[in-house]
C-alpha atoms as a PDB file:
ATOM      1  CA  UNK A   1      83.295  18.883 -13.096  1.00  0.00           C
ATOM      2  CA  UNK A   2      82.243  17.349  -9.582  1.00  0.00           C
ATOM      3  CA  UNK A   3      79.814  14.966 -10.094  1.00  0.00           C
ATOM      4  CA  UNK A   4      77.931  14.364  -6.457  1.00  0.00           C
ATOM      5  CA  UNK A   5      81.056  15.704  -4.403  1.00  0.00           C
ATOM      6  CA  UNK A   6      80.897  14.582  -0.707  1.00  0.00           C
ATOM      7  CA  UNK A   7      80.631  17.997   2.099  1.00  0.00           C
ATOM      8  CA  UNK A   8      84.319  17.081   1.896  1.00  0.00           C
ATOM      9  CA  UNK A   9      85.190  17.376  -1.561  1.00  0.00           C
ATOM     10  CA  UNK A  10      82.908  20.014  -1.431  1.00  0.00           C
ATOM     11  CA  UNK A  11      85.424  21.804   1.200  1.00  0.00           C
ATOM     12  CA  UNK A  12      88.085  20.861  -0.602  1.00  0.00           C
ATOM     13  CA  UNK A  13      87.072  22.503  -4.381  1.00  0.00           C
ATOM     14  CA  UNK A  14      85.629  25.636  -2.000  1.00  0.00           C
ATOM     15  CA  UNK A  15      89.022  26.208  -0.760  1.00  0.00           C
ATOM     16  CA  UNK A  16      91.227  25.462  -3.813  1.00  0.00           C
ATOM     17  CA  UNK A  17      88.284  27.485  -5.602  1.00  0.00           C
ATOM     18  CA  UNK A  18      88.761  31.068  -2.890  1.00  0.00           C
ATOM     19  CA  UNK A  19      92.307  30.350  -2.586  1.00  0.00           C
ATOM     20  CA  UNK A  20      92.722  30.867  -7.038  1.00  0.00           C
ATOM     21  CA  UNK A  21      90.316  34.151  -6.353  1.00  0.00           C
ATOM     22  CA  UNK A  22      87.286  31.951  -7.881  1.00  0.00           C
ATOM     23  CA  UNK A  23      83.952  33.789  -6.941  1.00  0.00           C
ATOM     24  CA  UNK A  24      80.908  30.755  -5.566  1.00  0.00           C
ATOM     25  CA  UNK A  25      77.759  30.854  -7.635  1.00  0.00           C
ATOM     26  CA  UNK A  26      74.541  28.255  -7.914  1.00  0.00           C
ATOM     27  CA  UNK A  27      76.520  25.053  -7.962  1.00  0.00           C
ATOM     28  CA  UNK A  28      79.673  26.699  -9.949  1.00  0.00           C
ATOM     29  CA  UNK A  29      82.897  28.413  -8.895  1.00  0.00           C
ATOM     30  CA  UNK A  30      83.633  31.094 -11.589  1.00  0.00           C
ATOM     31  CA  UNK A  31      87.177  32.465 -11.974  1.00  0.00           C
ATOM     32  CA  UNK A  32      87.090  36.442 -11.890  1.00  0.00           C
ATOM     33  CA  UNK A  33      84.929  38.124 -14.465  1.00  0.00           C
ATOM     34  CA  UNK A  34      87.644  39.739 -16.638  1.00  0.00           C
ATOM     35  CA  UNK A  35      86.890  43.311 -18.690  1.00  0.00           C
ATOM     36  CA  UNK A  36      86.357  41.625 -22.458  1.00  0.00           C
ATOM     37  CA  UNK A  37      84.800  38.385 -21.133  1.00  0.00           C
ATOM     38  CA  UNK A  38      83.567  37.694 -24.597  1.00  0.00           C
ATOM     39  CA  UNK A  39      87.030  37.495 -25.949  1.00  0.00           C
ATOM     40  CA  UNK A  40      88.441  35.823 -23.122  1.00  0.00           C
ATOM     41  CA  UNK A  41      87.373  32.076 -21.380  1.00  0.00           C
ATOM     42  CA  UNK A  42      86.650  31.939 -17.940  1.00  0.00           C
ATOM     43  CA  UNK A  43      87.041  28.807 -15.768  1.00  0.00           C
ATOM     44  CA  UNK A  44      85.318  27.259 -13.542  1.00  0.00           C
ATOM     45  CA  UNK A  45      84.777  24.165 -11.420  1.00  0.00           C
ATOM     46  CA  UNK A  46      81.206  22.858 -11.247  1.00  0.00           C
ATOM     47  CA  UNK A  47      79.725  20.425  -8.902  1.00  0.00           C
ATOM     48  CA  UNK A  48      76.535  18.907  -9.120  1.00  0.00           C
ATOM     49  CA  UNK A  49      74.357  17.316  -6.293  1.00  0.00           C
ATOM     50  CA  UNK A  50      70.733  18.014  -6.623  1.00  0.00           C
ATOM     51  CA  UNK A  51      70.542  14.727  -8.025  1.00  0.00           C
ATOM     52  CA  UNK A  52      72.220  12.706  -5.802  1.00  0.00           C
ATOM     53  CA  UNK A  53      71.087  10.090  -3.467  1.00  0.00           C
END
């Protein structure tokens, strides 16, 4: 979890994130969906900034 990542962290976790085959959502980098997702964990690396000042 990112908490308030700087636009370079944010570069950073984006391209650690594509380079593992992640897939970007709404604040969240989501590993790829698998076929029995329900059976299996995904990962993911989540940032949050909305709240930051």
């Amino acid at each position: 979890i990112l908490s308030c990542p700087s636009p370079e962290e944010l570069e950073i976790a984006r391209g650690l994130a594509a380079e593992a085959g992640f897939i970007e959502g709404p604040q969240v980098f989501w590993s790829p969906p698998k076929k029995s997702v329900q059976q299996k964990p995904r990962y993911g690396i989540v940032y949050y900034s909305a709240l930051c000042s």
